[in-house]
C-alpha atoms as a PDB file:
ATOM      1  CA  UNK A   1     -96.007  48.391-175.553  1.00  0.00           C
ATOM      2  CA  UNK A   2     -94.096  48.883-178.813  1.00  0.00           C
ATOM      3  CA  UNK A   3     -91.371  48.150-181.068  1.00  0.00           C
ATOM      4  CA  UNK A   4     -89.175  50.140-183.582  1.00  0.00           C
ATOM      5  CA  UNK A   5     -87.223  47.539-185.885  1.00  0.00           C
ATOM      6  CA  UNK A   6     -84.312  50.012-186.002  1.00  0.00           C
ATOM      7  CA  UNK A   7     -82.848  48.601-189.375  1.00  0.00           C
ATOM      8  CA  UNK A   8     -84.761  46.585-191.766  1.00  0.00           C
ATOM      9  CA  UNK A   9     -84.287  45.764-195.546  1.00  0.00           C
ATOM     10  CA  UNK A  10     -87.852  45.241-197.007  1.00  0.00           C
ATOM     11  CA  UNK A  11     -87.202  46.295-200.072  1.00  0.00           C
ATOM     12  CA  UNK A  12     -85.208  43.154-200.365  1.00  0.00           C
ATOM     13  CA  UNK A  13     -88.123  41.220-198.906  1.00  0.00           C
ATOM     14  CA  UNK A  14     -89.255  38.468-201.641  1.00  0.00           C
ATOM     15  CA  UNK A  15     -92.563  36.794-200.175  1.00  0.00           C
ATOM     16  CA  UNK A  16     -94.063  40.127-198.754  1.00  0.00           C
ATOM     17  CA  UNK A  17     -94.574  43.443-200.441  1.00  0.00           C
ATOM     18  CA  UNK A  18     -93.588  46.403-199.075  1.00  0.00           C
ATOM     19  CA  UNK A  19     -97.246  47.237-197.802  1.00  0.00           C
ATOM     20  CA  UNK A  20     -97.709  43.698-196.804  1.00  0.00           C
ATOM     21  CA  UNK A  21     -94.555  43.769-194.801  1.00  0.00           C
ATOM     22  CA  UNK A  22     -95.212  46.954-193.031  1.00  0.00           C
ATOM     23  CA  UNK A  23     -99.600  46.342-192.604  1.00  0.00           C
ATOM     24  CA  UNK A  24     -98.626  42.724-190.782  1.00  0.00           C
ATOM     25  CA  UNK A  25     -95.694  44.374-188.734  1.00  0.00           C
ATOM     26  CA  UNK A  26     -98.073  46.685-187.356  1.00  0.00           C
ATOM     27  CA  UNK A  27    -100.220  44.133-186.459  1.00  0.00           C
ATOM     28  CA  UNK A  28     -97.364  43.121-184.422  1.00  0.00           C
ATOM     29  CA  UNK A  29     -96.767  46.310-182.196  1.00  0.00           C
ATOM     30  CA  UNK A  30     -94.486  47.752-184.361  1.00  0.00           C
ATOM     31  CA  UNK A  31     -94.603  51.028-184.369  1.00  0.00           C
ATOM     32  CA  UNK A  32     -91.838  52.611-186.548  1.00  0.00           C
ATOM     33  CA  UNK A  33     -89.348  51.063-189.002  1.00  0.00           C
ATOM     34  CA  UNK A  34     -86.115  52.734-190.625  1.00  0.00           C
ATOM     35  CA  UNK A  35     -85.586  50.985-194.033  1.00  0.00           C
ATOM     36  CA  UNK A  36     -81.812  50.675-194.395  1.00  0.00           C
ATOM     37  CA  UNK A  37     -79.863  51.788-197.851  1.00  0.00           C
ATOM     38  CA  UNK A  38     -77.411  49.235-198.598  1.00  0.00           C
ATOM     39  CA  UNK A  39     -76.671  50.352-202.527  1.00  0.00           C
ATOM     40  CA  UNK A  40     -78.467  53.329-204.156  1.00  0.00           C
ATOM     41  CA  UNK A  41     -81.344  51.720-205.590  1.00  0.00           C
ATOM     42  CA  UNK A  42     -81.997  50.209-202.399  1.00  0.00           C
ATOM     43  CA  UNK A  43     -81.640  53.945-200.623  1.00  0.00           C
ATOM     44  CA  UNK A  44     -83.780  55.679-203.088  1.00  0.00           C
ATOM     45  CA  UNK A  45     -86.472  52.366-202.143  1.00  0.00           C
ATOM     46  CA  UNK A  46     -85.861  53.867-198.732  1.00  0.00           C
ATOM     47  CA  UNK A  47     -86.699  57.280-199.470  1.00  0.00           C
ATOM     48  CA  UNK A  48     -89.647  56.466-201.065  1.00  0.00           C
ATOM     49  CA  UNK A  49     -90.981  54.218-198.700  1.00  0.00           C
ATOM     50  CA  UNK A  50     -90.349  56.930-195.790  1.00  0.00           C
ATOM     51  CA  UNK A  51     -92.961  58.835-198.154  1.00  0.00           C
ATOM     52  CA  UNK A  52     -95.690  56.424-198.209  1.00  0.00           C
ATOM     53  CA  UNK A  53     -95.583  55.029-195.334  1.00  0.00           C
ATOM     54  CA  UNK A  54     -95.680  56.968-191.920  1.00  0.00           C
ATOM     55  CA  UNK A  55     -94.297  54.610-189.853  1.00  0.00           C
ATOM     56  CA  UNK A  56     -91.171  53.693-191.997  1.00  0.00           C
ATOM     57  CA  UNK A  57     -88.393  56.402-191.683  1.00  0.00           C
ATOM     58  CA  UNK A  58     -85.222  56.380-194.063  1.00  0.00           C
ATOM     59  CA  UNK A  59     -81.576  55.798-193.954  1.00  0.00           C
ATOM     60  CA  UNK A  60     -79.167  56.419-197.298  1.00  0.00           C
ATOM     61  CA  UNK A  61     -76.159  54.793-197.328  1.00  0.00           C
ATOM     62  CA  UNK A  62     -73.959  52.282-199.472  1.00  0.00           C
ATOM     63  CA  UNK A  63     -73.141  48.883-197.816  1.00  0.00           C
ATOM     64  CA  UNK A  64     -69.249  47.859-197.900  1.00  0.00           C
ATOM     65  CA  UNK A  65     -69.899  45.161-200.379  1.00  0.00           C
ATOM     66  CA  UNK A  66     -70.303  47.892-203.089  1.00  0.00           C
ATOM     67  CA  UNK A  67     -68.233  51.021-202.868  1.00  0.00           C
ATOM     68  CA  UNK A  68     -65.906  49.801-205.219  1.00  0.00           C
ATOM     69  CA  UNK A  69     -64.402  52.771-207.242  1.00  0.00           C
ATOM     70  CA  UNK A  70     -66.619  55.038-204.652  1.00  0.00           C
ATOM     71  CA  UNK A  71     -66.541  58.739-205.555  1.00  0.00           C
ATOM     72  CA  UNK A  72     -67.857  62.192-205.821  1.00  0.00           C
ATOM     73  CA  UNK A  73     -70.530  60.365-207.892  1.00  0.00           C
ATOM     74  CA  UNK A  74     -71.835  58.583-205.550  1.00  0.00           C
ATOM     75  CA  UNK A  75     -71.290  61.306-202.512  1.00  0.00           C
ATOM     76  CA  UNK A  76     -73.568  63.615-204.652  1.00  0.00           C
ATOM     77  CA  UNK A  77     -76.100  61.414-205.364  1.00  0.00           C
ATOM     78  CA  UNK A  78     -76.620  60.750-201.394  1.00  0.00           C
ATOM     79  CA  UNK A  79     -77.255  63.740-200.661  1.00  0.00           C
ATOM     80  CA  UNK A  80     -79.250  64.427-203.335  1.00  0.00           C
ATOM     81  CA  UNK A  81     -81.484  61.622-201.158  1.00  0.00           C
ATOM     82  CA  UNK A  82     -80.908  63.078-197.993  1.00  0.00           C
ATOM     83  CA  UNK A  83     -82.098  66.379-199.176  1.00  0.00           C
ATOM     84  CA  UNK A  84     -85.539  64.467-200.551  1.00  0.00           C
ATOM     85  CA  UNK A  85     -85.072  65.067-204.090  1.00  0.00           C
ATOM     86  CA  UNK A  86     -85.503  61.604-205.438  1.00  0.00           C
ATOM     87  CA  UNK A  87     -88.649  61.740-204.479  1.00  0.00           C
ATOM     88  CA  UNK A  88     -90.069  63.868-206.889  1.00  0.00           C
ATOM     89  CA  UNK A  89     -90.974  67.029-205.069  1.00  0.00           C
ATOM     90  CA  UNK A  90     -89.394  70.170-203.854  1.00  0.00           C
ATOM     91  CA  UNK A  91     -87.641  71.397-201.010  1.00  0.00           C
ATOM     92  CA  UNK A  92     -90.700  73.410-199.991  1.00  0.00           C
ATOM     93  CA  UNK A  93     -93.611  70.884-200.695  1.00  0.00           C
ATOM     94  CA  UNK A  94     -95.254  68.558-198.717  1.00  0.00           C
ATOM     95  CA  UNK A  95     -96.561  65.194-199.329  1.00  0.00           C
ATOM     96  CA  UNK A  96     -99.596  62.935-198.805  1.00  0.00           C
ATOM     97  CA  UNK A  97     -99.387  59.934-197.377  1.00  0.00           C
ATOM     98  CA  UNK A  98    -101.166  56.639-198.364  1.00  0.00           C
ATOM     99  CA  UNK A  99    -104.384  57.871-196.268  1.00  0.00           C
ATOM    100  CA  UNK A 100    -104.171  61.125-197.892  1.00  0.00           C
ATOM    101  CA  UNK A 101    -102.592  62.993-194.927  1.00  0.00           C
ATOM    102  CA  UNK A 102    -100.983  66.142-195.327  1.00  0.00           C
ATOM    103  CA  UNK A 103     -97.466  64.563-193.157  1.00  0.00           C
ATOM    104  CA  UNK A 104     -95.475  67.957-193.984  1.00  0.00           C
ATOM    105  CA  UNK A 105     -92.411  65.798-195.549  1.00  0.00           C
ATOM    106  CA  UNK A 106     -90.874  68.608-197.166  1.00  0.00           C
ATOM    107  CA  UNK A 107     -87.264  69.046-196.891  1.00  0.00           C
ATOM    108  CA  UNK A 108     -86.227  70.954-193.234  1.00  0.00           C
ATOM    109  CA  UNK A 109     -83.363  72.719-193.015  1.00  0.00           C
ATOM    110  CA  UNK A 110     -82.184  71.224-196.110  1.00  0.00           C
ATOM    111  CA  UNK A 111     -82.757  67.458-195.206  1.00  0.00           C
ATOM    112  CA  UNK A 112     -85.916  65.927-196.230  1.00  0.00           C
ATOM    113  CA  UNK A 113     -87.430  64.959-192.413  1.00  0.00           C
ATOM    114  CA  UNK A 114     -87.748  61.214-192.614  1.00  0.00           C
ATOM    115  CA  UNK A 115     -84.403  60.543-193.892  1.00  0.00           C
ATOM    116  CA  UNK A 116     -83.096  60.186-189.918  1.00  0.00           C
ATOM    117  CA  UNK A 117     -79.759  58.137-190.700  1.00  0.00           C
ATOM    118  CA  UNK A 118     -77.048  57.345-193.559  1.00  0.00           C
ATOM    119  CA  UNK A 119     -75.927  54.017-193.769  1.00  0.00           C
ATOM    120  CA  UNK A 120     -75.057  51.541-193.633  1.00  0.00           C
ATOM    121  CA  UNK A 121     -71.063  51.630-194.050  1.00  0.00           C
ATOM    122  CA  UNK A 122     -68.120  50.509-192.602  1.00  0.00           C
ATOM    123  CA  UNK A 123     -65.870  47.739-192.994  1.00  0.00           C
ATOM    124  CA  UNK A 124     -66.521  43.771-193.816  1.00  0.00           C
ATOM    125  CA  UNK A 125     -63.762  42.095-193.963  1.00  0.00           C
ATOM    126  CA  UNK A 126     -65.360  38.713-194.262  1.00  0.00           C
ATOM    127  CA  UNK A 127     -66.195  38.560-197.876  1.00  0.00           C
ATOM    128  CA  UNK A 128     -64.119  41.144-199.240  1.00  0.00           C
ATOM    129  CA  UNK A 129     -65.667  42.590-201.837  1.00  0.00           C
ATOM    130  CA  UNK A 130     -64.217  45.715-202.373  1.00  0.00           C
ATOM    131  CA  UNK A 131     -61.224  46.710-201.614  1.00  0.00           C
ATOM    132  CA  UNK A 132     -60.272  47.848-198.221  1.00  0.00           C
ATOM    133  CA  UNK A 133     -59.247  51.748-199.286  1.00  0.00           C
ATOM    134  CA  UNK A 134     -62.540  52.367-200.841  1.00  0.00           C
ATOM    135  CA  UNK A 135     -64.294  50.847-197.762  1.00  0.00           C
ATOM    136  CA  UNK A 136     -62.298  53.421-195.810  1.00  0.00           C
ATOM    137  CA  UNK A 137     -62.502  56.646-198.134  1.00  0.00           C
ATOM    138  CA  UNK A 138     -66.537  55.567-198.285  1.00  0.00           C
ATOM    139  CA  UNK A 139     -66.846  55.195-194.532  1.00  0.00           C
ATOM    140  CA  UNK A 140     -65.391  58.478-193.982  1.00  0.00           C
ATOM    141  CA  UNK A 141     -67.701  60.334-196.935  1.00  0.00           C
ATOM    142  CA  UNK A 142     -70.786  59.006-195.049  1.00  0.00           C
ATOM    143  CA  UNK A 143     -69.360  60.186-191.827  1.00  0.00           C
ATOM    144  CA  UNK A 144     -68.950  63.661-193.171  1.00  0.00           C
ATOM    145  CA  UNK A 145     -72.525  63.812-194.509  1.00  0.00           C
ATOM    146  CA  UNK A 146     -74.009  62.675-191.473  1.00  0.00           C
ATOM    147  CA  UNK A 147     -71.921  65.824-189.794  1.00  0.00           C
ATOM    148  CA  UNK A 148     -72.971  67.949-192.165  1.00  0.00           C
ATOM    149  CA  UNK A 149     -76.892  66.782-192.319  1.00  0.00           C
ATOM    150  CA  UNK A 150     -76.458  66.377-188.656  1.00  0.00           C
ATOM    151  CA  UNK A 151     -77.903  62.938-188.239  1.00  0.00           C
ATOM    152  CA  UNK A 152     -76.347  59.314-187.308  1.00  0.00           C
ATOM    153  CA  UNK A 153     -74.850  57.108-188.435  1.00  0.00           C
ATOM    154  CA  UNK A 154     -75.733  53.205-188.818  1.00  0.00           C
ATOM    155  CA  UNK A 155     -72.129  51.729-189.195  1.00  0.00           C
ATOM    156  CA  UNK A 156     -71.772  47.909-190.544  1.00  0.00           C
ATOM    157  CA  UNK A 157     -68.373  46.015-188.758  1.00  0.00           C
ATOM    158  CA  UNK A 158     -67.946  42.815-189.806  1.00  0.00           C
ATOM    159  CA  UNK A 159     -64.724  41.217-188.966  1.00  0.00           C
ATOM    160  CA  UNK A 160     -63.479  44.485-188.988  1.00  0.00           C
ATOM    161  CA  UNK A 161     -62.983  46.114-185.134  1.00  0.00           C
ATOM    162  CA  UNK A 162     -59.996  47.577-185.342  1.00  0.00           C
ATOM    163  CA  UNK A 163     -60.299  49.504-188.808  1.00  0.00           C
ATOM    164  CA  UNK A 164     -63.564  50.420-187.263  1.00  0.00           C
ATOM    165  CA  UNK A 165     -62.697  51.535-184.271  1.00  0.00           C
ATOM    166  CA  UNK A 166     -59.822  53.248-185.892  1.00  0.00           C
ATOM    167  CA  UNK A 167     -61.774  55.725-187.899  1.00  0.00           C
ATOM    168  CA  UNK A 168     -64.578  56.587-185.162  1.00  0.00           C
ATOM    169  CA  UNK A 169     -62.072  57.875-183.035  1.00  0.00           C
ATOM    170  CA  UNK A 170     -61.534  60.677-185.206  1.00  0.00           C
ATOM    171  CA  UNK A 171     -64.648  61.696-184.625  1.00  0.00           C
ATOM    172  CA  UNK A 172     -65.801  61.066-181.385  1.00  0.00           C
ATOM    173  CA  UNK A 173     -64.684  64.697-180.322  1.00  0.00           C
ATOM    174  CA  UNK A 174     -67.665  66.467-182.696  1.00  0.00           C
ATOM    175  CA  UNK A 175     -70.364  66.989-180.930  1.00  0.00           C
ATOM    176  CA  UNK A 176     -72.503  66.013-183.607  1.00  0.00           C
ATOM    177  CA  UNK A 177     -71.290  62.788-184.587  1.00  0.00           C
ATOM    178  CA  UNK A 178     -73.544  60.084-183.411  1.00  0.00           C
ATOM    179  CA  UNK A 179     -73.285  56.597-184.510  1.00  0.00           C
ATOM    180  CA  UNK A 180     -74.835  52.675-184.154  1.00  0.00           C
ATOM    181  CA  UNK A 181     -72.944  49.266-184.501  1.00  0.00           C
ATOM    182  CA  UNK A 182     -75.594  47.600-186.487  1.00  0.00           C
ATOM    183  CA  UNK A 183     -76.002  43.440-185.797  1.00  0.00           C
ATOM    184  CA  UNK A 184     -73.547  43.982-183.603  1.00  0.00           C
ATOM    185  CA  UNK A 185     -70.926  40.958-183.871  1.00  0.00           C
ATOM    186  CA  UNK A 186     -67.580  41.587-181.469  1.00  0.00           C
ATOM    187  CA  UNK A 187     -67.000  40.467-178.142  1.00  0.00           C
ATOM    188  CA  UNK A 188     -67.368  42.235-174.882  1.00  0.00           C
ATOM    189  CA  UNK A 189     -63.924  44.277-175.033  1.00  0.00           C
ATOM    190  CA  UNK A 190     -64.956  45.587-178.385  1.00  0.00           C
ATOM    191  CA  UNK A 191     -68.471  46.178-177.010  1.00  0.00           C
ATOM    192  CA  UNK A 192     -66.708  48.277-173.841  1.00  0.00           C
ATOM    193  CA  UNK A 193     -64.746  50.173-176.617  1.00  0.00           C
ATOM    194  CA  UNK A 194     -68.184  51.391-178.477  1.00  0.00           C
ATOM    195  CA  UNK A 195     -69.921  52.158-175.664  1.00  0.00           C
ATOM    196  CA  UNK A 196     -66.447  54.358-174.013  1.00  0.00           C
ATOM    197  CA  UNK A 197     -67.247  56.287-177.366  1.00  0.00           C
ATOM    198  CA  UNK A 198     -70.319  57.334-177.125  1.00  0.00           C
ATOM    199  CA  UNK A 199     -71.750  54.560-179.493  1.00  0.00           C
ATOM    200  CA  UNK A 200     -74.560  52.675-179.142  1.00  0.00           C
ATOM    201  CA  UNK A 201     -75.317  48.817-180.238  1.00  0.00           C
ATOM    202  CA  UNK A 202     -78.149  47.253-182.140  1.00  0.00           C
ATOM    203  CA  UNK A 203     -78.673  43.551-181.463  1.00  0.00           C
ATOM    204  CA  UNK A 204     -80.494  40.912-183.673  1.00  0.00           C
ATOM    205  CA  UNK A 205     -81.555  37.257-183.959  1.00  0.00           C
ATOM    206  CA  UNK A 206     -78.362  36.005-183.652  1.00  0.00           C
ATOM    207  CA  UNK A 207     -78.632  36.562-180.235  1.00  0.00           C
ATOM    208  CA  UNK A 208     -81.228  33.804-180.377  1.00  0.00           C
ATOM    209  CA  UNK A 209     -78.985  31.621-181.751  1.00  0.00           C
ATOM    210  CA  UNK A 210     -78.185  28.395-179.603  1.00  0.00           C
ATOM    211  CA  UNK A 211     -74.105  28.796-180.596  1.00  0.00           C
ATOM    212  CA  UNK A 212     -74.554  32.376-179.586  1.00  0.00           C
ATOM    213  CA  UNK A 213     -72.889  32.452-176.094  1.00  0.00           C
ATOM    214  CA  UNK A 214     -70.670  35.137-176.445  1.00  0.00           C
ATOM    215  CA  UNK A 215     -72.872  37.317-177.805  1.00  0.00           C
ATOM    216  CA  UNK A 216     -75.068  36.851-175.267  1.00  0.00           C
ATOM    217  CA  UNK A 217     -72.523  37.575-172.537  1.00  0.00           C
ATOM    218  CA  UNK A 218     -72.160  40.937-174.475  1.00  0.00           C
ATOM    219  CA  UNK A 219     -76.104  41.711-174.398  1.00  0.00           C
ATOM    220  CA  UNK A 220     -75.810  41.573-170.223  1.00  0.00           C
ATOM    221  CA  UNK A 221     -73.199  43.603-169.405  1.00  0.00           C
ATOM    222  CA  UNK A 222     -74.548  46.752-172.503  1.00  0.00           C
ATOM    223  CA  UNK A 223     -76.803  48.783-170.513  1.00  0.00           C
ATOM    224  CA  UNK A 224     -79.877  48.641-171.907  1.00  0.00           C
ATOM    225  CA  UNK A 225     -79.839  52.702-172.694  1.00  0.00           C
ATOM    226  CA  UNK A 226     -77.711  52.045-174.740  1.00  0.00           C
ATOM    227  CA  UNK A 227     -79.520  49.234-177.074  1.00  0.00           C
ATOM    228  CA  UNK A 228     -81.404  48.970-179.987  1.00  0.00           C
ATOM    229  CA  UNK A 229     -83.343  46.160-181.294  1.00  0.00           C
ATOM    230  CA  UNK A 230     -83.431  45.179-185.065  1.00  0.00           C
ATOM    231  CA  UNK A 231     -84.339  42.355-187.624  1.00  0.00           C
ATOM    232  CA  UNK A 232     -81.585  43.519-190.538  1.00  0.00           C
ATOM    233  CA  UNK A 233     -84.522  41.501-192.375  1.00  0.00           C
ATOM    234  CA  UNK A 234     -84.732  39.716-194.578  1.00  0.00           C
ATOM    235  CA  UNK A 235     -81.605  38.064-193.056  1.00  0.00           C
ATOM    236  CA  UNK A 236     -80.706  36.622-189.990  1.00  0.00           C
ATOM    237  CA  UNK A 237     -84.178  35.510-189.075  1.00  0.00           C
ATOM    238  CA  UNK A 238     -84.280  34.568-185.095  1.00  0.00           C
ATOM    239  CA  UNK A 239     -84.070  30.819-184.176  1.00  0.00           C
ATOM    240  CA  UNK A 240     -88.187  30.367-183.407  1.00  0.00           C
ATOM    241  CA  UNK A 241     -88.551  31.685-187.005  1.00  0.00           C
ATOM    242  CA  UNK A 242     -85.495  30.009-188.898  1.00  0.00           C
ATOM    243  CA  UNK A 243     -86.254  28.838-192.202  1.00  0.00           C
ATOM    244  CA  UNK A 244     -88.619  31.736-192.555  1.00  0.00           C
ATOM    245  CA  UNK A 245     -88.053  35.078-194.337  1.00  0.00           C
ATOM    246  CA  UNK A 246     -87.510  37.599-191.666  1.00  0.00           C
ATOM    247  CA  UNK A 247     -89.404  40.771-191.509  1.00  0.00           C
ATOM    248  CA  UNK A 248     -89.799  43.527-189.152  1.00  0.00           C
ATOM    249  CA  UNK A 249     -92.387  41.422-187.069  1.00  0.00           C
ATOM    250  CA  UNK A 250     -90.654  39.120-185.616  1.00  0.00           C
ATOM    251  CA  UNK A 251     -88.609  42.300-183.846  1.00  0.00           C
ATOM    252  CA  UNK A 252     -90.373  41.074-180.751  1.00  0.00           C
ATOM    253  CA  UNK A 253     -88.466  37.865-180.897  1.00  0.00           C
ATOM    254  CA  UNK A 254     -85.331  39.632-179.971  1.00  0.00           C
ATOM    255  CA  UNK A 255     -86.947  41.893-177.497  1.00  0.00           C
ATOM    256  CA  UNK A 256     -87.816  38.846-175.590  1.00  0.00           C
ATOM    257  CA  UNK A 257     -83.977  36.882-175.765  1.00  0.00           C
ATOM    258  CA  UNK A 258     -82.928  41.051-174.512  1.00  0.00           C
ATOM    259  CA  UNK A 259     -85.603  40.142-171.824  1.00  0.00           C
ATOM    260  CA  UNK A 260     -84.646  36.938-171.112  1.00  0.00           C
ATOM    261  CA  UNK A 261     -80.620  37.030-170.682  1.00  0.00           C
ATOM    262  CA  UNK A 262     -81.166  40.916-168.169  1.00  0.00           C
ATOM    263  CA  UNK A 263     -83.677  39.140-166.332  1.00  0.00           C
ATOM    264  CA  UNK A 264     -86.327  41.776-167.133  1.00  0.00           C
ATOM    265  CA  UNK A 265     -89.838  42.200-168.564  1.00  0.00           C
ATOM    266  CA  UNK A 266     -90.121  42.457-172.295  1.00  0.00           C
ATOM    267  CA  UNK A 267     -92.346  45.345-171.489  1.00  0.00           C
ATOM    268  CA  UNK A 268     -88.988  47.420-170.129  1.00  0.00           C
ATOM    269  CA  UNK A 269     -86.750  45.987-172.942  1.00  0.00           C
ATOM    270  CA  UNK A 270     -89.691  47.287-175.311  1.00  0.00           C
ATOM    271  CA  UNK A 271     -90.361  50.723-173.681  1.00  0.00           C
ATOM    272  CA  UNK A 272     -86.327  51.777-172.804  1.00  0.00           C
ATOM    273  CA  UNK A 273     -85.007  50.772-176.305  1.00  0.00           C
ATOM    274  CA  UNK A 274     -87.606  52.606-178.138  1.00  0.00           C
ATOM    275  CA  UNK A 275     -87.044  55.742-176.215  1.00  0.00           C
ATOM    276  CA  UNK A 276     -83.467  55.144-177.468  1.00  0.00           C
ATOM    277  CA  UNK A 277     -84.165  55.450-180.752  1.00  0.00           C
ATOM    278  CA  UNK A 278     -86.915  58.051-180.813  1.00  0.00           C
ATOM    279  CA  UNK A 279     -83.964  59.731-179.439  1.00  0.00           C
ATOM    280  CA  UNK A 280     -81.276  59.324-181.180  1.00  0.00           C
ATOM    281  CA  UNK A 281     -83.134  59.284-184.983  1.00  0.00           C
ATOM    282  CA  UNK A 282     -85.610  62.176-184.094  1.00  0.00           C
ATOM    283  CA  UNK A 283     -88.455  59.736-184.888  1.00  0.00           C
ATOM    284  CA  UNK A 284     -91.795  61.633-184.975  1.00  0.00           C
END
């Protein structure tokens, strides 16, 4: 049995380095982490990280709190990332890992290997911090790269649904367009909408969450094919670990509330929503 935090901030972590983070989720059965952008500093972290570690895997992306004035600037310098070239080698070299492993992370096809997502974007109309047009032109710009680079997209809706939904409808006919609602945070009609589109869901600890009833109602009826477990750490730690900094550890902790509310073993909620995302991020 394993885990795969499917969207983790550790470069944000403050009481664990990066290594630390990664060496003591291990120790926990978790097998792969993808180290979510959420400005460019943070994706170029990501990046990097997806180089030295072979169990961490990349996405680029700018949150909504920051694509304020969003441009051509900023489209550039994602795919700059996506294509590997913050990294400091080119498209036809490959790196060593941090046990001196030959991992063949050179660019393919254009797209440096273990950058497997861009994200996350969207919508969050909660705090507001940019305004709603450049949330919109920057949602769409990461939606186009991921068509282009032909990977997913993590998409962040906060208060947000029907913008959201909105724009992934245009897209939903492309073959290639494949996209997550990340900490997901709707109710079960806006759940039914996602999953009529193709999308999938990605659940955290606020499922553990004692006020989290409808949420919870929302984990039952989404098949659990179509689920992906995360920490979005270092926030939202789950209840048995509140007060603590989250990390990609404590994964397991929502694997078992999955477990708990289906009725199942946290052996099948392990095992089915790994497959998902081996799947649908081409994790090797």
């Amino acid at each position: 049995m394993y885990f795969i935090d499917t969207h983790a901030h550790i470069d944000m972590l403050k009481k664990l380095s990066p290594e630390e983070a990664v060496a003591k989720a291990a120790d926990e059965d978790v097998k792969y982490i993808i180290n979510v952008g959420a400005e460019l500093d943070g994706s170029r972290k990501s990046v990097e990280f997806a180089q030295r570690f072979p169990g961490v895997f990349a996405s680029v992306g700018i949150h909504p709190h920051y694509v304020k004035g969003f441009g051509n600037k900023e489209i550039r310098i994602l795919e700059s990332l996506i294509q590997g070239e913050s990294t400091g080698y080119g498209h036809s070299e490959s790196v060593k890992n941090e046990n001196g492993e030959d991992e063949n992370q050179g660019v393919k096809g254009g797209r440096y290997k273990k950058v497997v997502a861009i994200g996350e974007t969207g919508f969050d109309f909660y705090r507001n911090l940019s305004p709603a047009s450049d949330m919109e032109k920057a949602f769409i710009s990461h939606i186009e790269l991921a068509l282009k680079y032909d990977i997913p997209v993590i998409i962040h809706d906060r208060d947000a649904h029907r913008q959201t939904m909105n724009v992934i409808k245009r897209y939903t006919g492309n073959k290639k367009f494949r996209a997550v609602v990340h900490c997901f945070s709707g109710d079960i009609n806006f759940a039914r909408q996602c999953l009529e589109q193709g999308l999938y869901i990605s659940f955290t600890g606020v499922i553990t969450f004692p006020n989290a009833g409808d949420l919870k109602k929302v984990v039952e009826e989404v098949p659990l094919e179509r689920i992906f477990i995360e920490t979005d750490s270092p926030f939202l730690a789950p209840q048995a670990k509140r007060g603590s900094e989250n990390y990609p550890g404590f994964v397991k902790y929502i694997a078992e509330k999955i477990a708990e509310i289906k009725g199942c073993s946290i052996d099948e909620v392990a095992d089915i929503t790994s497959k998902n995302a081996e799947s649908f991020f081409s994790l090797k």
